[in-house]
Protein backbone atom coordinates (compact mmCIF):
# COMPACT_ATOMS: atom_id res chain seq x y z
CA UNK A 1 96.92 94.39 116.09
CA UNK A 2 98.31 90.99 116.98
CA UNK A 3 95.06 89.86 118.23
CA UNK A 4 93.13 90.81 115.31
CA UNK A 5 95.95 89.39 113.38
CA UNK A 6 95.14 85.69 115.47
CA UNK A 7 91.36 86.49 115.50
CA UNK A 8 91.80 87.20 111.40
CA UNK A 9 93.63 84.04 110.92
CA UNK A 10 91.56 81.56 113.21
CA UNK A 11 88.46 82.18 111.22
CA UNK A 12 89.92 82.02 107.93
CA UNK A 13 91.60 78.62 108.96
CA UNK A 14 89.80 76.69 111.40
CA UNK A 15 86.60 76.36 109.62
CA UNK A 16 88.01 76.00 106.70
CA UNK A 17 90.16 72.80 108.52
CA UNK A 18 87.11 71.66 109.73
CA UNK A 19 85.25 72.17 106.28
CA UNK A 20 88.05 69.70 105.07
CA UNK A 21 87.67 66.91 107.38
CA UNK A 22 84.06 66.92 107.23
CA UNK A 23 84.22 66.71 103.19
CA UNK A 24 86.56 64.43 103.25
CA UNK A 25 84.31 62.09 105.68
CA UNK A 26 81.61 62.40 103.39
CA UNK A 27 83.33 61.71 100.11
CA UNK A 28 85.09 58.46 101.78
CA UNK A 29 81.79 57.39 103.04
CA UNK A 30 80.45 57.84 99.91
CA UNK A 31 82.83 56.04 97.65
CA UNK A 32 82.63 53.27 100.35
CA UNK A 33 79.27 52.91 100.49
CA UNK A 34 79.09 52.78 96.17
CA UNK A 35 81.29 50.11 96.64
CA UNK A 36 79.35 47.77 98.66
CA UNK A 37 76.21 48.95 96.74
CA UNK A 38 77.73 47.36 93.93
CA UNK A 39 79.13 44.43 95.67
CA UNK A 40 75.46 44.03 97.21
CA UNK A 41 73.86 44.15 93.57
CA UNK A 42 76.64 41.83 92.35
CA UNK A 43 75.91 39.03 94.88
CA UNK A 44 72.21 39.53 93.86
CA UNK A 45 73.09 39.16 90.75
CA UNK A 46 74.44 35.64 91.30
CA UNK A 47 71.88 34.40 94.03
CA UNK A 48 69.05 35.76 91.56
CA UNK A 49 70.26 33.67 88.43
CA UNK A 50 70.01 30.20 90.76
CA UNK A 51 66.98 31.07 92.30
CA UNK A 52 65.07 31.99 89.30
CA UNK A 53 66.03 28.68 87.36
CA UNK A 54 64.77 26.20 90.46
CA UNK A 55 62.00 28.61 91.94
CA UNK A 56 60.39 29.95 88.46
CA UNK A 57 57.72 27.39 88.09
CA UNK A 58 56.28 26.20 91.65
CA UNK A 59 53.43 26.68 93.06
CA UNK A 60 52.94 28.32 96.12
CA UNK A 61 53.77 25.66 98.77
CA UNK A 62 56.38 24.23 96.61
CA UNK A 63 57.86 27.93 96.82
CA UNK A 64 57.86 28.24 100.44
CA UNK A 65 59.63 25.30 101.07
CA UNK A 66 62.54 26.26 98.95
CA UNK A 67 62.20 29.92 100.19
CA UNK A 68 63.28 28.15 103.71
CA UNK A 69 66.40 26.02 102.07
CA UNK A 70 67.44 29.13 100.12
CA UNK A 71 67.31 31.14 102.88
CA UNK A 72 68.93 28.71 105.48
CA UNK A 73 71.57 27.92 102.90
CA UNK A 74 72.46 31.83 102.19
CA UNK A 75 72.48 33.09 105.89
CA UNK A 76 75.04 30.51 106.60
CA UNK A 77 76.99 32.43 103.88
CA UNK A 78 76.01 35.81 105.32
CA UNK A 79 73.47 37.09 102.65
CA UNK A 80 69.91 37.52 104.04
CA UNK A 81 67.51 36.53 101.94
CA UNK A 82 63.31 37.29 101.94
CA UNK A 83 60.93 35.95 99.76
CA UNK A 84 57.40 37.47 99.22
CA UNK A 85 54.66 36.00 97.48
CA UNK A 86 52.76 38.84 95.81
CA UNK A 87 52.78 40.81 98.55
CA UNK A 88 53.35 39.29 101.66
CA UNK A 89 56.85 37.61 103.37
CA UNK A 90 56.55 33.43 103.66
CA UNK A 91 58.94 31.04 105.29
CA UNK A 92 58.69 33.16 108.70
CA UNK A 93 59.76 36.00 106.91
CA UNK A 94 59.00 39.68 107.81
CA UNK A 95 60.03 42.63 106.51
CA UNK A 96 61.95 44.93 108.56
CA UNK A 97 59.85 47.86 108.32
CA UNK A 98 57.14 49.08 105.78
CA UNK A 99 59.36 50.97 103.63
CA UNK A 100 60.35 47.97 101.67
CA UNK A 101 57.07 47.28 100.54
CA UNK A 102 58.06 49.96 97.87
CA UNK A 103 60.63 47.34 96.39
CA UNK A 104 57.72 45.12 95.76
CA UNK A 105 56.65 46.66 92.23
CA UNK A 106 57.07 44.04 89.74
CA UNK A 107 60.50 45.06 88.74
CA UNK A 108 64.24 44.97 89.86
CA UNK A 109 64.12 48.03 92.37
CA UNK A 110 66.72 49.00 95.19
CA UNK A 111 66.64 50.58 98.63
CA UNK A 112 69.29 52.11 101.47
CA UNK A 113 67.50 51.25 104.82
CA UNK A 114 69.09 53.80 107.22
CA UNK A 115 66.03 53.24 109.20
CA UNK A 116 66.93 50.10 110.74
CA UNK A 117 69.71 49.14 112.62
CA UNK A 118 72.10 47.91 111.05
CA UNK A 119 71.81 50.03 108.14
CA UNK A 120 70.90 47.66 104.84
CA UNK A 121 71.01 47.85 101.00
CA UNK A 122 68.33 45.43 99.56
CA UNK A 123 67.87 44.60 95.98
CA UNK A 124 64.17 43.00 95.50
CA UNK A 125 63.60 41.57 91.56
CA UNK A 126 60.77 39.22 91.01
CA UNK A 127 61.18 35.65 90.06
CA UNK A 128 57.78 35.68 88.52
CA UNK A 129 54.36 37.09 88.73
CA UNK A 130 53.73 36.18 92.23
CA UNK A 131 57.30 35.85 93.94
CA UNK A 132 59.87 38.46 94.83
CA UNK A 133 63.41 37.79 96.22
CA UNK A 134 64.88 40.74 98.27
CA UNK A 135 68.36 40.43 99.24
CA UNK A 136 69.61 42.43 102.07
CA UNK A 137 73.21 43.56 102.42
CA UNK A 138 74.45 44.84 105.41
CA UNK A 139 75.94 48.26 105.16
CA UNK A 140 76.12 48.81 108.93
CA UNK A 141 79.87 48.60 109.09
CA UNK A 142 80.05 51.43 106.52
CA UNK A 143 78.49 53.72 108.58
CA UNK A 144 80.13 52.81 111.77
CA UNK A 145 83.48 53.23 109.79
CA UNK A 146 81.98 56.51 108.80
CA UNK A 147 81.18 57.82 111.61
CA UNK A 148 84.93 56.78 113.06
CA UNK A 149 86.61 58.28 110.67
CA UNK A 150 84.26 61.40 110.76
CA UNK A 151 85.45 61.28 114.38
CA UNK A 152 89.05 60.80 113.44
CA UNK A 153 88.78 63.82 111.05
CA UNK A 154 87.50 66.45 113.44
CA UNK A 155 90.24 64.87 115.88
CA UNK A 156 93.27 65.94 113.66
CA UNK A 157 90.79 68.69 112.75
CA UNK A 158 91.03 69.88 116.10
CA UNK A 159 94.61 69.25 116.64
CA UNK A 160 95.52 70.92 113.55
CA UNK A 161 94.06 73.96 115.19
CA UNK A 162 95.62 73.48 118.27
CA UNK A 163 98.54 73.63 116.11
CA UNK A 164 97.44 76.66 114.18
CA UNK A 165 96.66 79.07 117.13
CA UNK A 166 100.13 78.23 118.24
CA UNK A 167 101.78 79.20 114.57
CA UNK A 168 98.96 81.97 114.64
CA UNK A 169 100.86 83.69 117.61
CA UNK A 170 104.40 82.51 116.71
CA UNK A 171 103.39 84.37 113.39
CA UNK A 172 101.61 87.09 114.60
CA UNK A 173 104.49 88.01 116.88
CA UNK A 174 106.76 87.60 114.29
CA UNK A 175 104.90 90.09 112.03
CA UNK A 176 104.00 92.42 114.67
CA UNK A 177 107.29 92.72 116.27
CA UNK A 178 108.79 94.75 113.88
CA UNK A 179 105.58 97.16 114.25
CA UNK A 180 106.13 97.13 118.15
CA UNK A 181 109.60 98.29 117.47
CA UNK A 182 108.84 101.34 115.54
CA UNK A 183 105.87 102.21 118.24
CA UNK A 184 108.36 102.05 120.65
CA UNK A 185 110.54 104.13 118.94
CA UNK A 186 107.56 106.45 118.25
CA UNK A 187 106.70 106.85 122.39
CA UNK A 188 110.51 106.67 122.65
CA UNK A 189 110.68 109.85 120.81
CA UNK A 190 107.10 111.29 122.46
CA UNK A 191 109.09 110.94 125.97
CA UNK A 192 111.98 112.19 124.40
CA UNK A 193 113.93 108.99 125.82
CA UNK A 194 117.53 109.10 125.22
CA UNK A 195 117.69 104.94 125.09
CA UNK A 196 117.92 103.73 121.39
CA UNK A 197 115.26 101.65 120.10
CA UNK A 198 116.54 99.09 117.61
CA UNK A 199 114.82 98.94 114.80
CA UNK A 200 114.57 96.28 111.99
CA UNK A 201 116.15 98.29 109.22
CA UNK A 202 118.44 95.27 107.52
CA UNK A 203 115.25 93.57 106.22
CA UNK A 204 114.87 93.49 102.87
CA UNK A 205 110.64 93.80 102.85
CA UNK A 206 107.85 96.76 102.91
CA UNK A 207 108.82 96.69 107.03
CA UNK A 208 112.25 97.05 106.31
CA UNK A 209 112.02 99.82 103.88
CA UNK A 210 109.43 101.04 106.51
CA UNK A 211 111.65 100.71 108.86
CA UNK A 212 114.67 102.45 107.54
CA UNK A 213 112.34 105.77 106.65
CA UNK A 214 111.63 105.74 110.19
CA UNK A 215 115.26 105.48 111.21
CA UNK A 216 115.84 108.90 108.49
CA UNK A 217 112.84 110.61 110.18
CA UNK A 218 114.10 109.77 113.49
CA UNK A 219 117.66 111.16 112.49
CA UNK A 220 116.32 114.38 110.84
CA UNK A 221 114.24 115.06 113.54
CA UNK A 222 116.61 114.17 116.56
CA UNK A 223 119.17 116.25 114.03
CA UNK A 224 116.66 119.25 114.42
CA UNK A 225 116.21 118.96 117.97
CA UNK A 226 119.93 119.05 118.54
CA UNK A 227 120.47 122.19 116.07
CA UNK A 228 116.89 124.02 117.95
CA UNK A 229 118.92 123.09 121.53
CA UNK A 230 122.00 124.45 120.14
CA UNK A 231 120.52 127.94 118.61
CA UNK A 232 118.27 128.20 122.03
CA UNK A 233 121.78 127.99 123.99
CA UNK A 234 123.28 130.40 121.49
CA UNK A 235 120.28 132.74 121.57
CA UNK A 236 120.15 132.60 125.51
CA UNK A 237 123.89 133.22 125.84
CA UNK A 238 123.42 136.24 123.60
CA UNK A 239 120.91 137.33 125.85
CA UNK A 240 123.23 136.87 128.64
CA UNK A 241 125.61 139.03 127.06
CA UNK A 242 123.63 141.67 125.90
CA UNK A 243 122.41 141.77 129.21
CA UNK A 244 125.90 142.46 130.58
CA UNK A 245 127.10 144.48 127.91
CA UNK A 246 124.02 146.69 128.28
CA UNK A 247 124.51 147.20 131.95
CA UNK A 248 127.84 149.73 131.38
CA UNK A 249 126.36 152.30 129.49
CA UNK A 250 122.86 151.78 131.21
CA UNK A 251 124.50 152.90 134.04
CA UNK A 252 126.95 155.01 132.76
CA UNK A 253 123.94 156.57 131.49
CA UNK A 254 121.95 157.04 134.61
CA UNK A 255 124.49 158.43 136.35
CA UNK A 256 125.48 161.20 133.91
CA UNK A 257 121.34 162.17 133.64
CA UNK A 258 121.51 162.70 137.35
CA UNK A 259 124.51 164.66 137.07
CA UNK A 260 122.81 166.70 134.99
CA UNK A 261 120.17 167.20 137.37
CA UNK A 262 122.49 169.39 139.42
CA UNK A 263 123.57 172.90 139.06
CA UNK A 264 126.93 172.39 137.17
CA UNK A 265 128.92 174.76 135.03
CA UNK A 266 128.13 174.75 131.00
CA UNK A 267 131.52 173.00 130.18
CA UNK A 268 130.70 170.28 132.70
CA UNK A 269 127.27 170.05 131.49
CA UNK A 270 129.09 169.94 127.59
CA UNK A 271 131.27 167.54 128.52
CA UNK A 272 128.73 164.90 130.10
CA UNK A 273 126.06 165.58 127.35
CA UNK A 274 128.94 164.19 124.96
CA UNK A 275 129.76 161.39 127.16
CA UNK A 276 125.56 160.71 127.15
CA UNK A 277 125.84 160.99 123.34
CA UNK A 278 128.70 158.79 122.94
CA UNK A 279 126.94 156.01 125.28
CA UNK A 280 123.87 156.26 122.81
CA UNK A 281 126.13 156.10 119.72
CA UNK A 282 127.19 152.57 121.12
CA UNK A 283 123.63 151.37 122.20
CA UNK A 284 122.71 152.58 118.70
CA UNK A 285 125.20 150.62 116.86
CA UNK A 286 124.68 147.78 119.09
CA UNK A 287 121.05 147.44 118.48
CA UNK A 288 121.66 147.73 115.00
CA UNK A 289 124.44 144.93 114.47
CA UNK A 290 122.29 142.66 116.70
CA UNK A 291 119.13 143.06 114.08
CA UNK A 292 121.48 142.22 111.70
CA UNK A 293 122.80 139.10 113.43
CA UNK A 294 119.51 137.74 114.19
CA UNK A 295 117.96 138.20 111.23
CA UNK A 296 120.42 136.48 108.81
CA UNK A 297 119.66 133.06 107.90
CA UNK A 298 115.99 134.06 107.80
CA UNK A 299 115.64 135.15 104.47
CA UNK A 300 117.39 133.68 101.03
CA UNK A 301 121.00 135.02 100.07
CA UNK A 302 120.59 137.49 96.99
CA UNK A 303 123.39 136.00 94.75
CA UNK A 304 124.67 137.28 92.34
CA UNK A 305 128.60 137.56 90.57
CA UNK A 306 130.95 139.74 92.78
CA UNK A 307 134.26 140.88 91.78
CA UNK A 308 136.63 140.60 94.74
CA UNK A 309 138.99 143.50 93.49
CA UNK A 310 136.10 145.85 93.15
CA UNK A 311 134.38 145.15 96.44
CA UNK A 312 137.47 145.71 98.06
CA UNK A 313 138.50 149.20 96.71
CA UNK A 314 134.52 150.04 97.39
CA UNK A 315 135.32 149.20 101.07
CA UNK A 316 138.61 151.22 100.60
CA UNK A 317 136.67 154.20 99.81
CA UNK A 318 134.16 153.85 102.41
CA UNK A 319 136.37 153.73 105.47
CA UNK A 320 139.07 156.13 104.31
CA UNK A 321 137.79 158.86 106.00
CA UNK A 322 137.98 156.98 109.55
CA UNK A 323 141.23 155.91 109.39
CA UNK A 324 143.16 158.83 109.85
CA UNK A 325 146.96 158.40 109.58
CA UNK A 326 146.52 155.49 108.54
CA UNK A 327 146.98 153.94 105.00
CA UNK A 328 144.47 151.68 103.52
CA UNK A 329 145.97 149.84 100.29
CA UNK A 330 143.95 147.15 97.98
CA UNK A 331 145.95 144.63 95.72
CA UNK A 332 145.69 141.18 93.91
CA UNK A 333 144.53 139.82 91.31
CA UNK A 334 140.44 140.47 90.64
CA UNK A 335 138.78 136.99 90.63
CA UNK A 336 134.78 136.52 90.84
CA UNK A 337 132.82 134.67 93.89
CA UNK A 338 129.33 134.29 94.08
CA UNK A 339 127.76 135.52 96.86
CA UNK A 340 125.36 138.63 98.04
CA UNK A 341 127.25 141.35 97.53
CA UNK A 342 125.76 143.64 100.48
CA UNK A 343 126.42 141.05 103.34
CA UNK A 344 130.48 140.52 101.57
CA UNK A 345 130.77 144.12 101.89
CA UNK A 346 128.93 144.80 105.08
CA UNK A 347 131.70 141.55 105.99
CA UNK A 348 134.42 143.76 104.29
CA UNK A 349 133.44 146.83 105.74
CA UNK A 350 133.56 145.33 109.41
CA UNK A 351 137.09 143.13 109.00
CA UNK A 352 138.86 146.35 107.81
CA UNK A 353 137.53 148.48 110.58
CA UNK A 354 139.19 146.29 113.03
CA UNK A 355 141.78 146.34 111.48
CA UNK A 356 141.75 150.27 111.60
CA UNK A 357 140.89 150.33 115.04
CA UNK A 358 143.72 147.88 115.71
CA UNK A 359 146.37 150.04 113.89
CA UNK A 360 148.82 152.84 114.86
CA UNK A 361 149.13 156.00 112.73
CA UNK A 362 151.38 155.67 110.21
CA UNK A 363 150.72 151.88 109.78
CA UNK A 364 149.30 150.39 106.65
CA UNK A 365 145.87 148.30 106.51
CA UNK A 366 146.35 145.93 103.61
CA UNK A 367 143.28 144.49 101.33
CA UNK A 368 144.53 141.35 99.37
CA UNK A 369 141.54 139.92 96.62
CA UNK A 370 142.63 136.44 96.55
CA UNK A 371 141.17 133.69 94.23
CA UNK A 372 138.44 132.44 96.41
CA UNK A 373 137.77 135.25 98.63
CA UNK A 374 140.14 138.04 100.67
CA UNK A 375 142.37 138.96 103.16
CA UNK A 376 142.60 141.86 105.39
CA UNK A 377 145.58 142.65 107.14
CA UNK A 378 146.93 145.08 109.41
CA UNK A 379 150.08 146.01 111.80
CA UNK A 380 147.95 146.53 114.92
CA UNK A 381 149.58 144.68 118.18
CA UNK A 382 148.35 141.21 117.31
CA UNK A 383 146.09 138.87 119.00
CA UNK A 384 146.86 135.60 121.41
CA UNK A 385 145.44 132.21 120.94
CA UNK A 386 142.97 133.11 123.80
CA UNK A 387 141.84 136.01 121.45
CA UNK A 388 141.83 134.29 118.43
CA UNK A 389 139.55 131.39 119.80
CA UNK A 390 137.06 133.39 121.25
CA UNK A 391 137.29 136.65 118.84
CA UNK A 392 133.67 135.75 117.05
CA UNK A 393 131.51 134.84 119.82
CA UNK A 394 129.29 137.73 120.47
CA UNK A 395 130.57 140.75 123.03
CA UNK A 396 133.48 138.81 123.77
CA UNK A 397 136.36 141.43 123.84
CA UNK A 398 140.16 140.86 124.83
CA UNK A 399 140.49 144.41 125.51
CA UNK A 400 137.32 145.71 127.03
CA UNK A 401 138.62 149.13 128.00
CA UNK A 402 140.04 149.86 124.85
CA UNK A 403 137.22 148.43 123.28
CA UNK A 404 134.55 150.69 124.97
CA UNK A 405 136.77 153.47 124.65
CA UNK A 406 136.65 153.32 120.87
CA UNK A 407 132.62 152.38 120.92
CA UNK A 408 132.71 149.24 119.53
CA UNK A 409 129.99 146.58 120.49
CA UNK A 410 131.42 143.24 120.58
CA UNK A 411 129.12 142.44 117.27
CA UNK A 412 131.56 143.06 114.38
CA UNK A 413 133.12 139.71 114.21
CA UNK A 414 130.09 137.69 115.08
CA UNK A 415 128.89 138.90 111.67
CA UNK A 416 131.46 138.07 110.07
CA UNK A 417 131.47 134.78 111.15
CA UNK A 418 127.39 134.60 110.42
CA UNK A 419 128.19 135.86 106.88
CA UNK A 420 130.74 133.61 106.09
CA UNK A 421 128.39 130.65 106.92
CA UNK A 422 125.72 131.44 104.93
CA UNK A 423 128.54 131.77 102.06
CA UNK A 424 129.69 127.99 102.76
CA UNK A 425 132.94 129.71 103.69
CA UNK A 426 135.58 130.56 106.87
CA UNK A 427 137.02 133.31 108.17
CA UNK A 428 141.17 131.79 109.20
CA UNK A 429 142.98 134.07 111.70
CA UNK A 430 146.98 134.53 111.53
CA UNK A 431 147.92 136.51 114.38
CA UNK A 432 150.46 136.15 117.51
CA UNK A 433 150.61 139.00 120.03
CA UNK A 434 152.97 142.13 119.15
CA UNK A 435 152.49 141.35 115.24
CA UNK A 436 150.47 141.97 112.53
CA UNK A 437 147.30 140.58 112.03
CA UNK A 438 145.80 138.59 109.12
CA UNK A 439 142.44 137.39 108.40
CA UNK A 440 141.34 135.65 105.15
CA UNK A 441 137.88 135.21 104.32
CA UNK A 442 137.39 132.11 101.47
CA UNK A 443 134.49 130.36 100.09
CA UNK A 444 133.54 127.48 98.00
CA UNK A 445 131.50 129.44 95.84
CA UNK A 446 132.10 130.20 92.13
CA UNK A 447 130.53 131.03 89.23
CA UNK A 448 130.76 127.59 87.78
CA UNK A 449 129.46 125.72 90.63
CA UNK A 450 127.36 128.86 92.25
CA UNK A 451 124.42 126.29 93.22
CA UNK A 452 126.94 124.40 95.43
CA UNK A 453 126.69 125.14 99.22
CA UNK A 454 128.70 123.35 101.14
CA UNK A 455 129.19 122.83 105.19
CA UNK A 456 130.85 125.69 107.88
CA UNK A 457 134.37 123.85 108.40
C-alpha cells in the first residue's frame, strides 16, 4: 500500500509541478515579449514621424542617399533600419529572408521573425507610394531569457520533486504505519504470538477509531480464547475424573460378574447381585448428574417468579422419605427471586441431601428462605477448610469411603455451583470440622431488576 500510496502521489504531483513551471515560462515569455513588441512599435513610431517629413518627397536617388544616413545614424543607436523602394531593399540593404516581403503591402503591417537568428520584430509602414521603412527590433534576448528561465523552471521543477518523493515516503510511512501496526497485530494473533503489538488507539482520526475497534476485537477474542482454554482444561479434568471415578465400580463390577460365574450358594449369589445392583445405581446416577452438568449453560434459563418459602417446603416433601430419623424443618420469611424454578429446586433438592447424608439420626436438617435466596443447614460432623475449598469441583470427595458407601457420585455440589452461576449468584460455606454445617445460596436476582445478570463472585 505504501508504494501505491508514493506511485498515487508522484503522478498527481510531479506533472502537475512540471505543468506549472512550464506555464509559468510561457506566460513570462509572453508578457515579455508584448512588452518589447510595444516598445519596438513605439520606437517606430518616433523614427517613422522624422523619416516621413524629410524622405516623403524625393525621388529615387535622392531617397537612397538618405536611406544610407538614416540608417547609419539609427544603427549607431541600435535600431536597424531597411528601406525598400517598391519592392526591392536600396542602400545595400537586404532583407533577411523572404518572409518579410509580406510586410511590403502598402500599409503599416508587423512581423515576429523566429526564423532568423536573432529572433526580430519588424514594423514596415510606407512613407509613400514607392518607399517602405521596416524597422527591426531585436527580440533575441527575450527568447534566450526564455529559454533560461524555462530552464530555471524545470530546475526547481525537478527539485521540487526531489523534494516531494522524499515527503511522499515520509508521508506515506506516516499514514501507513498505523495500518502496519494493526497487520501486525492481525499475524500477531494468526501465530497466536503472546508479544503485544502496540497499536495507535489515542488518535483522535478514522485510524484511531479503527484502531481502538481492533484493540475491542482483539480483547473479546483473546477473552474467548482464554475462557475456550479454561472450559477445555475443565472439560479434560472432568474426563480425568470420570475416568478414575469410573474405574471402582468398573471393577468392582467385573469382579462380582465373574464371581457369579462360579458355583456359589443362592445367598452368596443374592448378596453379590445386590452389590452389582448397587454399583449400577451409582453409574446410573452418575451418568445422569454429568448430562446435567454438561448441558447447562447451553440452553436459556426459563425464568420465571419463585417463592423461596414454597420451593423449600416442596424440597421438604420430596426428601422426607430418605431421611429417616432425621428431621427436616423449613422457616423464614417467604421472599420472591427470579430464577428457573426446576434448576433452584434440582439445587435445593441436592444441598439438603447432603445435608441428610451428613446427619446423624435424631439430628435436625434446617431450611432457612432468606431474602435473596436460602440456607440449608445441618448438624452432620462439619467440614475443614481443605473440604470446603475443594467441595464443588467435580468427584472430589473428603470422605471417599463413606462417600461410595452411601452411592453418591461426586456430582451433587458441582451442580450446585453450575446453577448458582447461571443465577448470577454463590453458594458461601460455614463449616469447621465436628460442627454443623451451613450453606447459603443468594442471588442478585429480583423481580424488580429480573433482566439484571451479574458476574460469579
Amino acid at each position: 500500500m505504501q508504494k501505491r500510496l508514493i506511485a498515487l502521489i508522484l503522478l498527481v504531483t510531479v506533472p502537475l509541478l512540471f505543468g506549472v513551471a512550464w506555464f509559468m515560462s510561457e506566460r513570462s515569455f509572453s508578457l515579455s515579449l508584448e512588452r518589447e513588441k510595444g516598445r519596438i512599435r513605439a520606437t517606430q513610431g518616433v523614427v517613422f514621424r522624422d523619416v516621413q517629413q524629410n524622405m516623403q518627397p524625393l525621388t529615387y536617388l535622392e531617397a537612397v542617399a538618405y536611406a544610407r544616413q538614416y540608417t547609419q545614424y539609427y544603427r549607431a543607436q541600435g535600431i536597424d533600419l531597411i528601406f525598400c523602394w517598391r519592392s526591392s531593399p536600396i542602400a545595400d540593404a537586404k532583407l533577411p529572408n523572404r518572409y518579410y516581403d509580406s510586410l511590403i503591402c502598402g500599409q503599416r503591417a508587423a512581423m515576429l521573425d523566429t526564423h532568423s537568428r536573432p529572433q526580430r520584430y519588424a514594423v514596415a509602414e510606407p512613407v509613400n507610394d514607392s518607399l517602405t521603412m521596416i524597422l527591426l527590433g531585436n527580440v533575441g534576448d527575450i527568447y534566450a531569457l526564455k529559454d533560461s528561465f524555462r530552464q530555471m523552471a524545470f530546475a526547481v521543477a525537478g527539485g521540487g520533486s526531489a523534494l516531494l518523493i522524499l515527503l511522499a515516503l515520509v508521508l506515506a510511512g506516516v499514514l501507513t504505519r498505523p495500518l502496519r501496526k494493526l497487520t501486525e497485530a492481525a499475524q500477531a494473533m494468526t501465530v497466536q504470538s503472546n508479544e503485544p503489538v502496540p497499536l495507535p488507539t489515542g488518535r483522535k482520526d478514522e485510524i484511531g477509531t479503527l484502531a481502538r475497534a481492533f484493540a475491542e476485537m482483539q480483547g473479546a477474542v483473546e477473552a474467548r480464547e482464554t475462557k475456550l482454554r479454561e472450559e477445555s482444561k475443565a472439560r479434560q479434568a472432568l474426563l480425568d475424573a470420570l475416568a478414575h471415578e469410573m474405574r471402582t465400580p468398573l471393577t468392582s463390577l467385573l469382579g462380582n460378574a465373574r464371581l457369579l460365574q462360579r458355583e456359589l450358594p443362592p445367598e452368596d449369589r443374592k448378596r453379590i447381585a445386590d452389590s452389582m445392583a448397587k454399583e449400577i445405581h451409582r453409574l446410573t446416577d452418575m451418568d445422569q448428574q454429568l448430562m446435567k452438568l454438561t448441558a447447562m449453560g447451553h440452553e436459556p434459563l426459563e425464568t420465571g417468579q419463585v417463592s423461596v418459602l414454597s420451593l423449600l417446603r416442596e424440597t421438604a416433601e420430596r426428601l422426607r422419605p430418605q431421611a429417616e430419623g432425621i428431621t427436616i424443618a423449613v422457616e423464614g420469611a417467604d421472599s420472591t427471586i427470579t430464577g428457573d424454578r426446576e434448576l433452584l429446586s434440582l439445587l435445593a433438592d441436592n444441598l439438603s441431601a447432603n445435608a441428610i447424608h451428613a446427619s446423624s439420626i435424631g439430628t435436625t436438617v434446617l431450611l432457612r428462605a432468606e431474602p435473596n435466596g436460602f440456607t440449608v443447614q445441618d448438624q452432620g460432623i462439619g467440614m475443614s477448610e481443605e473440604t470446603i475449598r475443594h467441595a464443588c469441583e467435580p468427584f472430589w470427595k473428603a470422605d471417599k469411603a463413606r462417600t461410595r458407601r452411601q452411592g453418591g457420585a461426586g456430582l451433587g455440589l458441582a451442580l450446585c455451583r453450575r446453577i448458582a452461576e447461571l443465577h448470577g449468584g454463590r453458594l458461601t460455606f460455614m463449616s469447621s470440622p465436628g460442627k454443623e454445617t451451613s450453606v447459603t445460596f443468594t442471588t442478585p436476582l429480583h423481580p424488580d431488576d429480573d433482566s439484571v445478570t451479574l458476574p460469579v463472585a
